[in-house]
PDB file of N, CA and C in Angstrom:
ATOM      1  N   UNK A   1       0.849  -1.159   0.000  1.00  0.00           N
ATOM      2  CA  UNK A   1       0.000   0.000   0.000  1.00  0.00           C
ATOM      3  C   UNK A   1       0.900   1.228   0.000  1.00  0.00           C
ATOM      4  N   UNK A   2       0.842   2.181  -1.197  1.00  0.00           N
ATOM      5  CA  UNK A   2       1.607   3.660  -0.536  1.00  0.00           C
ATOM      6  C   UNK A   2       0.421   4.741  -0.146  1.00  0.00           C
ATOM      7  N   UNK A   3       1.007   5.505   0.253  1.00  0.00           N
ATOM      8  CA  UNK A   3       0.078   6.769   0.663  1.00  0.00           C
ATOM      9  C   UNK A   3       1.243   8.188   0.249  1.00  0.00           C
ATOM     10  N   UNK A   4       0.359   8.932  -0.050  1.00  0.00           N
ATOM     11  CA  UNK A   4       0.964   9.868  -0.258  1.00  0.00           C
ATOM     12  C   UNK A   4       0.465  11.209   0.582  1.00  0.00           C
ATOM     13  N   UNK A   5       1.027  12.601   0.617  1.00  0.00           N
ATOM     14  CA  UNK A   5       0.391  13.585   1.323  1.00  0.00           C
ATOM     15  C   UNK A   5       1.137  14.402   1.389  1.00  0.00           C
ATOM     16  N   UNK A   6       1.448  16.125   1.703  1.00  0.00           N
ATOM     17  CA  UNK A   6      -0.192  16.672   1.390  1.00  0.00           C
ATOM     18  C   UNK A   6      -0.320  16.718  -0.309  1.00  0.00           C
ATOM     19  N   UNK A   7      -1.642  17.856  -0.528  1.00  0.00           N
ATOM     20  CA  UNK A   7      -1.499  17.547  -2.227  1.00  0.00           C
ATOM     21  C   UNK A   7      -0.207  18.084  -2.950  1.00  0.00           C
ATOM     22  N   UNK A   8      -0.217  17.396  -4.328  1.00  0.00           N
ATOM     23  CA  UNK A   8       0.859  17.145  -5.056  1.00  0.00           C
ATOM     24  C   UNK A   8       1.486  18.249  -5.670  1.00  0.00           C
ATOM     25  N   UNK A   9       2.058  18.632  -5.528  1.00  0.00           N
ATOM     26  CA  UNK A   9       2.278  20.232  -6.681  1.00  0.00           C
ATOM     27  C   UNK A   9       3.840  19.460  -7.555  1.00  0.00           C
ATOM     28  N   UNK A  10       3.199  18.528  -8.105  1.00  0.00           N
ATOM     29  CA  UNK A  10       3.976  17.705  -9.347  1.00  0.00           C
ATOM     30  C   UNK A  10       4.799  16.566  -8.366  1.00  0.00           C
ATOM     31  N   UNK A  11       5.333  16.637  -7.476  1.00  0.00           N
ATOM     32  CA  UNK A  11       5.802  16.116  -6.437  1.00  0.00           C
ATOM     33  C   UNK A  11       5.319  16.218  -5.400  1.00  0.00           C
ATOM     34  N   UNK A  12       5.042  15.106  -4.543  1.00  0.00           N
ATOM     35  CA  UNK A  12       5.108  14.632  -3.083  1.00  0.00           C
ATOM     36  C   UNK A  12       5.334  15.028  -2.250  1.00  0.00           C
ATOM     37  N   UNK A  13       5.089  15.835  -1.329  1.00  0.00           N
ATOM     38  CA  UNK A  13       6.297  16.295   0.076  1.00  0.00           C
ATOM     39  C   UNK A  13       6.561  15.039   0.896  1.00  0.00           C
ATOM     40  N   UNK A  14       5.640  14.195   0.924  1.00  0.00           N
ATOM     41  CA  UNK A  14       5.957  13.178   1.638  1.00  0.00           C
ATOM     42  C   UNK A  14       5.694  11.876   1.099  1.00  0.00           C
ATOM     43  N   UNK A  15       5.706  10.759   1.271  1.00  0.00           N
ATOM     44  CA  UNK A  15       5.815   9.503   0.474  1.00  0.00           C
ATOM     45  C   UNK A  15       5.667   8.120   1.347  1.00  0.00           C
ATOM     46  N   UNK A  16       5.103   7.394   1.317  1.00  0.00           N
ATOM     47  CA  UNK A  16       5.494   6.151   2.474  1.00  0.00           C
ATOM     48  C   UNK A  16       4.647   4.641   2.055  1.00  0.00           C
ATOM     49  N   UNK A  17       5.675   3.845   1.780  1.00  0.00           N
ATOM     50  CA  UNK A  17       5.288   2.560   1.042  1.00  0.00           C
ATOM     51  C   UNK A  17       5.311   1.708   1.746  1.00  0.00           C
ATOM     52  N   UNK A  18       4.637   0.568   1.970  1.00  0.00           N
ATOM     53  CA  UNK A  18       4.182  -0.510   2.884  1.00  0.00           C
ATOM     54  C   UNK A  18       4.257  -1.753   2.001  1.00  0.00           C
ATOM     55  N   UNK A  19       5.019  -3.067   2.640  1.00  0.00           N
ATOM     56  CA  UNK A  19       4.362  -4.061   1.201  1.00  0.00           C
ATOM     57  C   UNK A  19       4.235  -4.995   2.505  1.00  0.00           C
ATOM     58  N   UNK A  20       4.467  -6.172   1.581  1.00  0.00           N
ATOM     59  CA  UNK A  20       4.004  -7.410   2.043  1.00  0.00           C
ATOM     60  C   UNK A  20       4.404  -8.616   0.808  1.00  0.00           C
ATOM     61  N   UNK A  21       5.061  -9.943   1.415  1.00  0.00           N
ATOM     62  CA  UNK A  21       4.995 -10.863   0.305  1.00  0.00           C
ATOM     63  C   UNK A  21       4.283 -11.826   0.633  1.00  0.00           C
ATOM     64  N   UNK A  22       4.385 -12.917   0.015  1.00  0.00           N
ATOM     65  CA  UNK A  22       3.628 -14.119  -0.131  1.00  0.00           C
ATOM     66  C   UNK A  22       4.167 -14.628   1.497  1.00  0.00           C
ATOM     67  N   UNK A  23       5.478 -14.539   1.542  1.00  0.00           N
ATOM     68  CA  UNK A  23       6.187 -15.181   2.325  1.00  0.00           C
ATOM     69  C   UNK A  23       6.443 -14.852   3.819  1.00  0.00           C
ATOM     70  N   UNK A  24       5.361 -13.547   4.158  1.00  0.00           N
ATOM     71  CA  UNK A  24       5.318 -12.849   5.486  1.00  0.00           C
ATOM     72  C   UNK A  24       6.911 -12.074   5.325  1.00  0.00           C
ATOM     73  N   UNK A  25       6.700 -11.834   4.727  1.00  0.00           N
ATOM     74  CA  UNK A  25       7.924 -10.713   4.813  1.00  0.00           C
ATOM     75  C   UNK A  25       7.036  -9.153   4.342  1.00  0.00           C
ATOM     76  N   UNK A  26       7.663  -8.261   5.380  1.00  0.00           N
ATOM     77  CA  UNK A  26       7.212  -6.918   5.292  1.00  0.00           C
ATOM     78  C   UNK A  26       8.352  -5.742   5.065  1.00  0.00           C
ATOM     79  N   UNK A  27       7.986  -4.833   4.313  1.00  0.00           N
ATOM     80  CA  UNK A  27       9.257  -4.085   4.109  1.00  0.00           C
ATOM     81  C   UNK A  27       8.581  -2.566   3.817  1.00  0.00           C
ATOM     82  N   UNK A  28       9.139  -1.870   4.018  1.00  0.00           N
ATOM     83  CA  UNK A  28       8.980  -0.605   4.201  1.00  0.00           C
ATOM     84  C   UNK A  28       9.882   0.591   3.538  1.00  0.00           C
ATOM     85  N   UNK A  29       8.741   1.382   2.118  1.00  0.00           N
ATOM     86  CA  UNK A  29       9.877   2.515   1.300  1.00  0.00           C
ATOM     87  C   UNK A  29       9.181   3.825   1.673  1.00  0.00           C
ATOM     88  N   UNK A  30      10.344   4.289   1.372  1.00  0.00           N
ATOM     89  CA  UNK A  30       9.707   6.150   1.464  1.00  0.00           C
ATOM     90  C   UNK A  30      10.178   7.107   0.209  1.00  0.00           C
ATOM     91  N   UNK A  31       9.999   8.711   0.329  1.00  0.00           N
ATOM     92  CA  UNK A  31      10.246   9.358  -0.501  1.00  0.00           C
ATOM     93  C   UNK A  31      10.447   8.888  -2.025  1.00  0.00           C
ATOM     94  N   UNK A  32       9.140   8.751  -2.499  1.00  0.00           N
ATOM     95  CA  UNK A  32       8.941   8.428  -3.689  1.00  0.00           C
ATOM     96  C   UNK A  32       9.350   9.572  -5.062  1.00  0.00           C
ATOM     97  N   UNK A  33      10.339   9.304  -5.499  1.00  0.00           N
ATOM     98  CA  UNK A  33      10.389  10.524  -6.382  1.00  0.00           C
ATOM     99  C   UNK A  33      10.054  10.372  -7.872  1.00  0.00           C
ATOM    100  N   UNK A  34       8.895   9.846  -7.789  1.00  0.00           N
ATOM    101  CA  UNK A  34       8.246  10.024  -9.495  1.00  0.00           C
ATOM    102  C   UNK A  34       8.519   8.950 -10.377  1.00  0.00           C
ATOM    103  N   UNK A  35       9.858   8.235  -9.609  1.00  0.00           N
ATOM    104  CA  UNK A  35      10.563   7.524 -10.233  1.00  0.00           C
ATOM    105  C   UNK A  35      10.258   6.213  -9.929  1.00  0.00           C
ATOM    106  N   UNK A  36      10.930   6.087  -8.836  1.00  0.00           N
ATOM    107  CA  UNK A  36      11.591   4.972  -7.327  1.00  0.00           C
ATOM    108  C   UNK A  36      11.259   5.004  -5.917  1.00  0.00           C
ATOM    109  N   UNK A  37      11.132   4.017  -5.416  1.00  0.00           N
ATOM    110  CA  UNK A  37      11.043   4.092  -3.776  1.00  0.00           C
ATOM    111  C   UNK A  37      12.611   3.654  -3.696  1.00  0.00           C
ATOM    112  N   UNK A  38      12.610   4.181  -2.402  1.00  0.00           N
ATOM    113  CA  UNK A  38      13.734   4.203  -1.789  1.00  0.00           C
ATOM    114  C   UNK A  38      13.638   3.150  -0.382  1.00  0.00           C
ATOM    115  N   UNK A  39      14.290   2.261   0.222  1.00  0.00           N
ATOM    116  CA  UNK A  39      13.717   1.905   0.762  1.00  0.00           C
ATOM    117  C   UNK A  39      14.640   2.594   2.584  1.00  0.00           C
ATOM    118  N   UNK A  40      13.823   2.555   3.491  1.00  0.00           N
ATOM    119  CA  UNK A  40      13.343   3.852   5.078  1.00  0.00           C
ATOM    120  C   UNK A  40      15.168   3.463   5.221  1.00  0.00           C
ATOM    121  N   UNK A  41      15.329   2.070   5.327  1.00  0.00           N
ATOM    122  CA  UNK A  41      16.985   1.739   6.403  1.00  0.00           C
ATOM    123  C   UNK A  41      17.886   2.623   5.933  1.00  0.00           C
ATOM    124  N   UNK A  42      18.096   2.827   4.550  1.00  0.00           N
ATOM    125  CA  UNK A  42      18.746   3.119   3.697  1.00  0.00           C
ATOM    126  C   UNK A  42      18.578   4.858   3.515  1.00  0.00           C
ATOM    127  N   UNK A  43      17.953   5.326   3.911  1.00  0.00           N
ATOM    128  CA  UNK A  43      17.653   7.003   3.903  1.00  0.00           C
ATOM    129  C   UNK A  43      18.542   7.446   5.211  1.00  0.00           C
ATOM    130  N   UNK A  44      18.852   8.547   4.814  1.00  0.00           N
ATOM    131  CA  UNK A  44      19.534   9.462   5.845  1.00  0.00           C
ATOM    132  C   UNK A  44      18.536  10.583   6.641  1.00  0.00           C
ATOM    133  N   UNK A  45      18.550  10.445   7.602  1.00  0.00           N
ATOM    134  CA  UNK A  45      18.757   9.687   8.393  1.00  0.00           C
ATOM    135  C   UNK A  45      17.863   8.248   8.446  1.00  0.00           C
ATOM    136  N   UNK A  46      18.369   6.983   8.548  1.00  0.00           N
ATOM    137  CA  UNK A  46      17.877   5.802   8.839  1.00  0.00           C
ATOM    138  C   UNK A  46      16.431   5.689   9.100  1.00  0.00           C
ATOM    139  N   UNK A  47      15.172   5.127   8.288  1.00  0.00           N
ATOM    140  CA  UNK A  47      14.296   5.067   9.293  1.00  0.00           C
ATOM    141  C   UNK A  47      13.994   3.696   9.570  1.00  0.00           C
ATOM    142  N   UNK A  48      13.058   3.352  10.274  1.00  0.00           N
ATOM    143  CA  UNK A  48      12.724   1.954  10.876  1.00  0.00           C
ATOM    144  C   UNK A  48      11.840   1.079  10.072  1.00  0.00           C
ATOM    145  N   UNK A  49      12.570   0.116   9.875  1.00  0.00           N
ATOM    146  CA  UNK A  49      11.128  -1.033   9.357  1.00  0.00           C
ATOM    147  C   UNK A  49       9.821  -1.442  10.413  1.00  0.00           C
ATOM    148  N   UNK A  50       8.875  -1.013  10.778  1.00  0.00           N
ATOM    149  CA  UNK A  50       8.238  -1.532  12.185  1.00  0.00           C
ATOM    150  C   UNK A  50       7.094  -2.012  11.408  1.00  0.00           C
ATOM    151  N   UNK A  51       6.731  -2.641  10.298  1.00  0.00           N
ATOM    152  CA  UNK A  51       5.441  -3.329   9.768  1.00  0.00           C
ATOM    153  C   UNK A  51       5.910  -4.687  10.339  1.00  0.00           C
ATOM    154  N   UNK A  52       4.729  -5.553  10.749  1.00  0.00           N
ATOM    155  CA  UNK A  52       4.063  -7.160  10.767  1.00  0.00           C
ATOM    156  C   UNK A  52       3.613  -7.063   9.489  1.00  0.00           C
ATOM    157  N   UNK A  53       3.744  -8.338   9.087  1.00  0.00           N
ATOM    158  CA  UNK A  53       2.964  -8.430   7.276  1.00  0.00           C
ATOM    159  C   UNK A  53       2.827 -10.265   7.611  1.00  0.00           C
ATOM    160  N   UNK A  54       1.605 -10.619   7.383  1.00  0.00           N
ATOM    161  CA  UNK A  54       1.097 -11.672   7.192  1.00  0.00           C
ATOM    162  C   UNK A  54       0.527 -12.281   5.996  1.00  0.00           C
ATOM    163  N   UNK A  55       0.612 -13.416   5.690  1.00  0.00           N
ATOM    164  CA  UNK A  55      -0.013 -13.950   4.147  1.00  0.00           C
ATOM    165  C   UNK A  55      -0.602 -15.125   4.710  1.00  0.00           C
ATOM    166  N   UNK A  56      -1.986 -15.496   3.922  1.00  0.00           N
ATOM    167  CA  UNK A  56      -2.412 -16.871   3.930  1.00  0.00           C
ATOM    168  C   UNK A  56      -3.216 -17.277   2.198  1.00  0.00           C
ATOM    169  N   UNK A  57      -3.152 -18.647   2.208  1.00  0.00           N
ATOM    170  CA  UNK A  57      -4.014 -18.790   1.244  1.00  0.00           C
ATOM    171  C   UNK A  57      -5.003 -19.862   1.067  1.00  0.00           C
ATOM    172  N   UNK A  58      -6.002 -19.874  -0.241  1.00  0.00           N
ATOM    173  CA  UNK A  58      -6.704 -20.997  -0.067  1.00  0.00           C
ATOM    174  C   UNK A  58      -6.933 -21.291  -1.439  1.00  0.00           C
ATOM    175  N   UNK A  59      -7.876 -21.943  -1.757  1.00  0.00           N
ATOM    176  CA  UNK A  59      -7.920 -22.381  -3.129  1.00  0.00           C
ATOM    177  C   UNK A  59      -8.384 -21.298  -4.123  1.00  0.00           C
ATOM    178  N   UNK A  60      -8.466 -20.467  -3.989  1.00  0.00           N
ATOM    179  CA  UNK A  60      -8.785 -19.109  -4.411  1.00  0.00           C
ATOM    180  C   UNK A  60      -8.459 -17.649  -4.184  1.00  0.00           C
ATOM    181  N   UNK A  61      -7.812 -17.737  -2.808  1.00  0.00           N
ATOM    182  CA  UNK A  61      -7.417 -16.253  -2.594  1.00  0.00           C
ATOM    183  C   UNK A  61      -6.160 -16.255  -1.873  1.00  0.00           C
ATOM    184  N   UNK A  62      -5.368 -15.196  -2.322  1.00  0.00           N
ATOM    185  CA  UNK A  62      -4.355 -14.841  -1.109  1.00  0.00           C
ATOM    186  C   UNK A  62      -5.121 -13.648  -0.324  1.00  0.00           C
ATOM    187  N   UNK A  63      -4.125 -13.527   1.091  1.00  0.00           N
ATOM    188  CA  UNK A  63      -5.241 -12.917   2.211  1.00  0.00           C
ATOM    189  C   UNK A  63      -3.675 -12.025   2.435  1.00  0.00           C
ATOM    190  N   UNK A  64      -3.507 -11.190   2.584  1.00  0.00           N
ATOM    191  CA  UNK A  64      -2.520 -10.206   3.368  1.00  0.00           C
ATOM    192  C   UNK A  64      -2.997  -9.337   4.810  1.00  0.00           C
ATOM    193  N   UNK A  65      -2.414  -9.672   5.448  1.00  0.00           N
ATOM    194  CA  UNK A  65      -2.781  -8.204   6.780  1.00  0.00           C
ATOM    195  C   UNK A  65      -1.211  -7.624   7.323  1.00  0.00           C
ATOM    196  N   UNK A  66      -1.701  -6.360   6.904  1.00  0.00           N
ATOM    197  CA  UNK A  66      -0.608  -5.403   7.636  1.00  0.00           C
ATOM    198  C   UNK A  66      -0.618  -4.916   8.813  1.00  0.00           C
ATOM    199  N   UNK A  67       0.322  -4.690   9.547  1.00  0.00           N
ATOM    200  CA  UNK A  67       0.098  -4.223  10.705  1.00  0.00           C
ATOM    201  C   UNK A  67       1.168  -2.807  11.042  1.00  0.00           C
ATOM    202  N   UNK A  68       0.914  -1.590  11.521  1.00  0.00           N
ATOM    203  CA  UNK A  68       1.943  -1.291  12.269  1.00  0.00           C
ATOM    204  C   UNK A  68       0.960  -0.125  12.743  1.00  0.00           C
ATOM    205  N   UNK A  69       2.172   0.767  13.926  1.00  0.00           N
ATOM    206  CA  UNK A  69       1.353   1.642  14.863  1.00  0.00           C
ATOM    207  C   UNK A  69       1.017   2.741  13.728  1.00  0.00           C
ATOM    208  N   UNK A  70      -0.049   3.623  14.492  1.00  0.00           N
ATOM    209  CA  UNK A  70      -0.525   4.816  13.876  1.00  0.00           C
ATOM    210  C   UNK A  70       0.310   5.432  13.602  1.00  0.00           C
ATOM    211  N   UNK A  71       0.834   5.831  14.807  1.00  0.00           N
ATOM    212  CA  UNK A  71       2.693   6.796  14.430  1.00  0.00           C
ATOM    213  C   UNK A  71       3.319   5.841  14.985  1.00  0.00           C
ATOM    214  N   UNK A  72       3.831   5.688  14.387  1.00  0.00           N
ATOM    215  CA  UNK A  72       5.652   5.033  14.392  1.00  0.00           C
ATOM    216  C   UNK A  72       6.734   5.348  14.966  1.00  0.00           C
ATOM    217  N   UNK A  73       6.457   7.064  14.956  1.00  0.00           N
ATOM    218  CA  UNK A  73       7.357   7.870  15.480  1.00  0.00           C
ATOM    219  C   UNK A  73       8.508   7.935  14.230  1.00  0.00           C
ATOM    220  N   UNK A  74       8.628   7.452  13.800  1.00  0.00           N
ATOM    221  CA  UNK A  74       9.511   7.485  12.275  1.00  0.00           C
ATOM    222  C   UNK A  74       8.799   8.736  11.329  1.00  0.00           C
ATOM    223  N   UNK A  75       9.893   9.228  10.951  1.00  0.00           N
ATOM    224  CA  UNK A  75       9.334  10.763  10.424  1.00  0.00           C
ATOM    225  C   UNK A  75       9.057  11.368   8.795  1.00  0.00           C
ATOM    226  N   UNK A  76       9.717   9.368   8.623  1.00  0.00           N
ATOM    227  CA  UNK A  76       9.356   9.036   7.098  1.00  0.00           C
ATOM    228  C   UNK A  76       7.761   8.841   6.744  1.00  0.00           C
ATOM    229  N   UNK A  77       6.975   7.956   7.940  1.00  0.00           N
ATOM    230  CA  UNK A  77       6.044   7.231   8.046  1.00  0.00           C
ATOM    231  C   UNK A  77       4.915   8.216   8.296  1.00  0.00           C
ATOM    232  N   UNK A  78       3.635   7.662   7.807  1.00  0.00           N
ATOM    233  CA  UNK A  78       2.114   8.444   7.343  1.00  0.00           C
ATOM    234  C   UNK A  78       1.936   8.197   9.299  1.00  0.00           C
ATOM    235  N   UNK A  79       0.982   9.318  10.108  1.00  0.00           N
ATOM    236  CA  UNK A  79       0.413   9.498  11.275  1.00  0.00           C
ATOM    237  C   UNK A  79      -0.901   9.167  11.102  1.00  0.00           C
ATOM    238  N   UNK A  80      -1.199   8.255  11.349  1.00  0.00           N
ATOM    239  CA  UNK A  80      -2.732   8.163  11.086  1.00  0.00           C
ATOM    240  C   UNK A  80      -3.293   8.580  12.530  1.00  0.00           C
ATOM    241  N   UNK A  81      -5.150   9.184  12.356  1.00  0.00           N
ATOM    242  CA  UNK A  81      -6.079   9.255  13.499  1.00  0.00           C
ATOM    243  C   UNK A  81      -6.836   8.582  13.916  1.00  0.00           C
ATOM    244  N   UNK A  82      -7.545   7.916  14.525  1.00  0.00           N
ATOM    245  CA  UNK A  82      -8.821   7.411  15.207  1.00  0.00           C
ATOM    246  C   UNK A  82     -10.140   8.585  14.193  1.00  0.00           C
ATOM    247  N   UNK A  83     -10.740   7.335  14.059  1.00  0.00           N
ATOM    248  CA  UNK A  83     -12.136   8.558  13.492  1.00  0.00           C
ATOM    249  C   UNK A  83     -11.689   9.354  12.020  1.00  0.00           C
ATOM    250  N   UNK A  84     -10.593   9.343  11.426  1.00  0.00           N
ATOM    251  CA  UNK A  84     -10.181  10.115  10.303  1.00  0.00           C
ATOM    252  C   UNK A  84     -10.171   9.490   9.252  1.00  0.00           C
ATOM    253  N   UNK A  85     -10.291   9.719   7.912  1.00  0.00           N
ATOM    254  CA  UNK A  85     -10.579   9.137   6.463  1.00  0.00           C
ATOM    255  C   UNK A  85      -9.627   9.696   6.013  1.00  0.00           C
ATOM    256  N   UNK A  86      -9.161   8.474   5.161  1.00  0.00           N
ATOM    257  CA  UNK A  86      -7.964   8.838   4.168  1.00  0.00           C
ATOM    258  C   UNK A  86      -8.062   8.610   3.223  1.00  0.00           C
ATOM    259  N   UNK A  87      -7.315   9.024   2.120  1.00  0.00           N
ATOM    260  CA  UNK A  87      -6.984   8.893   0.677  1.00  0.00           C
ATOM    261  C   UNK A  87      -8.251   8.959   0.160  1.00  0.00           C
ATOM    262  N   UNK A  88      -8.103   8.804  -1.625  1.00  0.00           N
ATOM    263  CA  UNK A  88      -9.325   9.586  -2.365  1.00  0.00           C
ATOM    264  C   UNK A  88      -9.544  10.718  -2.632  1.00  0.00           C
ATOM    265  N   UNK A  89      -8.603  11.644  -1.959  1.00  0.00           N
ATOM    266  CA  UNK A  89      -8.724  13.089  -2.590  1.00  0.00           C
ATOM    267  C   UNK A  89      -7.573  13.717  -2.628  1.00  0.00           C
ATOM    268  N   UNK A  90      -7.345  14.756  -3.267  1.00  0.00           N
ATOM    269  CA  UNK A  90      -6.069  15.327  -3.664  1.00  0.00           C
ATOM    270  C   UNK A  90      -5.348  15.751  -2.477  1.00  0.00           C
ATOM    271  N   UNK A  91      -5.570  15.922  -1.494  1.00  0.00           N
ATOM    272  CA  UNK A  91      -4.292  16.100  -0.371  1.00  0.00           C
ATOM    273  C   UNK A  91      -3.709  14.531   0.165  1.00  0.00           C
ATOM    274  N   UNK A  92      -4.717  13.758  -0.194  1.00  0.00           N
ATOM    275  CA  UNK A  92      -3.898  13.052   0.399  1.00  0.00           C
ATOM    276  C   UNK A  92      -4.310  11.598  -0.632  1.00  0.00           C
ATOM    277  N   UNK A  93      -3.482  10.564  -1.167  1.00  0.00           N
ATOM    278  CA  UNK A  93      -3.937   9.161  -2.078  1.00  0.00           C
ATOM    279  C   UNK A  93      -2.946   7.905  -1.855  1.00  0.00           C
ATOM    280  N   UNK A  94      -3.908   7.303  -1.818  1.00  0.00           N
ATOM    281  CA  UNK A  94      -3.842   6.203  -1.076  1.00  0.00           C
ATOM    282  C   UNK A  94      -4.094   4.967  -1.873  1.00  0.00           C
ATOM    283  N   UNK A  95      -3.361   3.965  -2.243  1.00  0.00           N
ATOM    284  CA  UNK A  95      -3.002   3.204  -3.314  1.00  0.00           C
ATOM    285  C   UNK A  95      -2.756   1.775  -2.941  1.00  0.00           C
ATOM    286  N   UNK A  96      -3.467   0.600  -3.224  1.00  0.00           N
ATOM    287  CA  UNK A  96      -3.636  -0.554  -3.030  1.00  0.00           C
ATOM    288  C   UNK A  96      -2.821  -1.118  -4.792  1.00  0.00           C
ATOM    289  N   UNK A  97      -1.855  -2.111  -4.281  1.00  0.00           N
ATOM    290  CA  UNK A  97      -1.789  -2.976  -5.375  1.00  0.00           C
ATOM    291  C   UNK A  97      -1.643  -4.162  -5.571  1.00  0.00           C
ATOM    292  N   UNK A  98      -1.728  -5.039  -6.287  1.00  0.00           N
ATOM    293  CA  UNK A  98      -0.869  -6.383  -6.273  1.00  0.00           C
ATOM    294  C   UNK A  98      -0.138  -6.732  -7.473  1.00  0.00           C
ATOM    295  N   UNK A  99       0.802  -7.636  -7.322  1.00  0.00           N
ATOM    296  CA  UNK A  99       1.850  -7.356  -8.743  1.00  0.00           C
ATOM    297  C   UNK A  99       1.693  -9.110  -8.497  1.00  0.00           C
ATOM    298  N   UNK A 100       2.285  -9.541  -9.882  1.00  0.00           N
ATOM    299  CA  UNK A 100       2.296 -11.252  -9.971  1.00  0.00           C
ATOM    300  C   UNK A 100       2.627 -11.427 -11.300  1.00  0.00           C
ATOM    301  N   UNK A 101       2.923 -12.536 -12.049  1.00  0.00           N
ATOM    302  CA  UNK A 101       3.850 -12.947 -12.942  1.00  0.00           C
ATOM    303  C   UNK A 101       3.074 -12.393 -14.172  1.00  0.00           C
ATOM    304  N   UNK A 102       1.477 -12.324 -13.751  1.00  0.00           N
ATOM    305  CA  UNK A 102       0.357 -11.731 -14.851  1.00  0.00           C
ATOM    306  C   UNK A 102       0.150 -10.579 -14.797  1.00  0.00           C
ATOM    307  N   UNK A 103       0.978  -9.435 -14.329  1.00  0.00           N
ATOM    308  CA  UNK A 103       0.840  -8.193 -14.266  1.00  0.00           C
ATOM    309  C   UNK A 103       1.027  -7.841 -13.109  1.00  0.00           C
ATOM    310  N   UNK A 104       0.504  -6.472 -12.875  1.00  0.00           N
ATOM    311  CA  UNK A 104       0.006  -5.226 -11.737  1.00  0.00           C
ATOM    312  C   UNK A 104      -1.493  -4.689 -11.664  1.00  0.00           C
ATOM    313  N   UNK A 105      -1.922  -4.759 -10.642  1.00  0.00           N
ATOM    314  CA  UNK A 105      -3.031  -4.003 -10.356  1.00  0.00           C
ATOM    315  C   UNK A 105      -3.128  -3.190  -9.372  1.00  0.00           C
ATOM    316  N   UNK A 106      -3.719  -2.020  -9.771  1.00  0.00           N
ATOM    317  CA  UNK A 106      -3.320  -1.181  -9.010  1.00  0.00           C
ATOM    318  C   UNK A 106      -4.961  -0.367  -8.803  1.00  0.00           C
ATOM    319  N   UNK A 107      -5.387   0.147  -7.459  1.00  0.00           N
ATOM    320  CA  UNK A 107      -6.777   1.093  -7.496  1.00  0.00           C
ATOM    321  C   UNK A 107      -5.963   2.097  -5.944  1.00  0.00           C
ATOM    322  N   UNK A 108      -6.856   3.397  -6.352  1.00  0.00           N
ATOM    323  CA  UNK A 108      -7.207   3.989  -5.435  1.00  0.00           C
ATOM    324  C   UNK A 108      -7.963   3.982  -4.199  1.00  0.00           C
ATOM    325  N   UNK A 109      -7.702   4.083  -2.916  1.00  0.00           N
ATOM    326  CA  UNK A 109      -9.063   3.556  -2.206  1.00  0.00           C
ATOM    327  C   UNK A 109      -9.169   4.714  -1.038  1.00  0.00           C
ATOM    328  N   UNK A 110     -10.306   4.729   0.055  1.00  0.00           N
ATOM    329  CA  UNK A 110     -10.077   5.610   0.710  1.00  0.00           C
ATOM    330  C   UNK A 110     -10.383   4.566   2.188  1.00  0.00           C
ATOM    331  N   UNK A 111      -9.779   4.706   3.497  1.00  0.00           N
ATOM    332  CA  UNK A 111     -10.335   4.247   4.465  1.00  0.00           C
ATOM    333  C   UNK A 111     -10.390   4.626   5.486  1.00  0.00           C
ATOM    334  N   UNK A 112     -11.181   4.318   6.875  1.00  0.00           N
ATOM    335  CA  UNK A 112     -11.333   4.991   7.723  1.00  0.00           C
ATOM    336  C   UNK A 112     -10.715   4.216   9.041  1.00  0.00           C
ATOM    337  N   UNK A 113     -10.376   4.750   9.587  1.00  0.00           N
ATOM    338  CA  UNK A 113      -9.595   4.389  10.808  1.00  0.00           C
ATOM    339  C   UNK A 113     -10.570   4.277  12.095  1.00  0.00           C
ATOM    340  N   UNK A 114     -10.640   3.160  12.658  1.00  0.00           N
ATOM    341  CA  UNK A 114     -11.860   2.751  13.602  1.00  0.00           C
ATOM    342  C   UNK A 114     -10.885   2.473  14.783  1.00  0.00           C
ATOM    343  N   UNK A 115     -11.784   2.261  16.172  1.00  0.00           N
ATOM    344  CA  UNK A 115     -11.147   1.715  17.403  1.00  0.00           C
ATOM    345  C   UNK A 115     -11.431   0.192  17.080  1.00  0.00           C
ATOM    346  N   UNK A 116      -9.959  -0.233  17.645  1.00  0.00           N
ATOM    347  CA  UNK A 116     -10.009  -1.844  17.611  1.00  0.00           C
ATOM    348  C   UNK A 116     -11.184  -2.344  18.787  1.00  0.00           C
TER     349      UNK A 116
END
C-alpha cells in the first residue's frame, strides 16, 4: 500500500510505502520521487522497518494483513487518526496494489480508521 500527502504540486512532500509478500515478509519505502522508492533503512537519516505483514491462502485467494502503529514515530512514516478518512482526494492518495507474474493491479481507495 503507498500513501501519499499533502497535495501534489507535481511532487510529493511526503511519500510512504508498505508491502508485504507471499512469504510474510514486510518491508517498508519512502520518498517516492516520481521515479523509485527508496527503501526507510537506507535514507539518511535511517528510518525503521516496524510493519508485521502476514499472508495466507486458499484455493482461491491470497489474504494479506498489515500491521503497524498509527505513528511510528519514524518521520518518514504516514500518522494516522482514530475517526479520520484517508486517501481519495487530492491532499492526500492512497493506493492498493498487487503485482504477480500476470501483471500489476493497481486502485485507489479511501479508508477509515476505527477503534479496535
Amino acid at each position: 500500500m503507498n500513501y501519499w500527502w499533502p497535495e501534489s504540486t507535481g511532487t510529493w512532500e511526503h511519500s510512504d510505502g508498505v508491502y508485504a509478500r507471499i512469504n510474510d515478509e514486510g518491508f517498508y519505502y519512502g520518498q517516492w520521487d516520481e521515479m523509485n522508492w527508496h527503501e526507510e533503512k537506507d535514507l539518511f537519516p535511517p528510518g525503521t522497518v516496524d510493519i508485521e505483514a502476514r499472508s495466507t491462502e486458499d484455493d482461491e485467494f491470497y489474504w494479506f494483513e498489515l500491521k503497524r502503529a498509527l505513528n511510528s514515530g519514524d518521520s518518514y512514516d504516514w500518522i494516522f487518526e482514530l475517526g479520520k478518512k484517508y486517501g481519495a482526494d487530492p491532499t492526500g492518495m492512497v493506493m492498493i496494489g498487487m503485482e504477480s507474474e500476470k501483471g500489476t493491479f493497481l486502485r485507489y481507495i479511501q479508508f477509515d480508521i476505527g477503534a479496535p
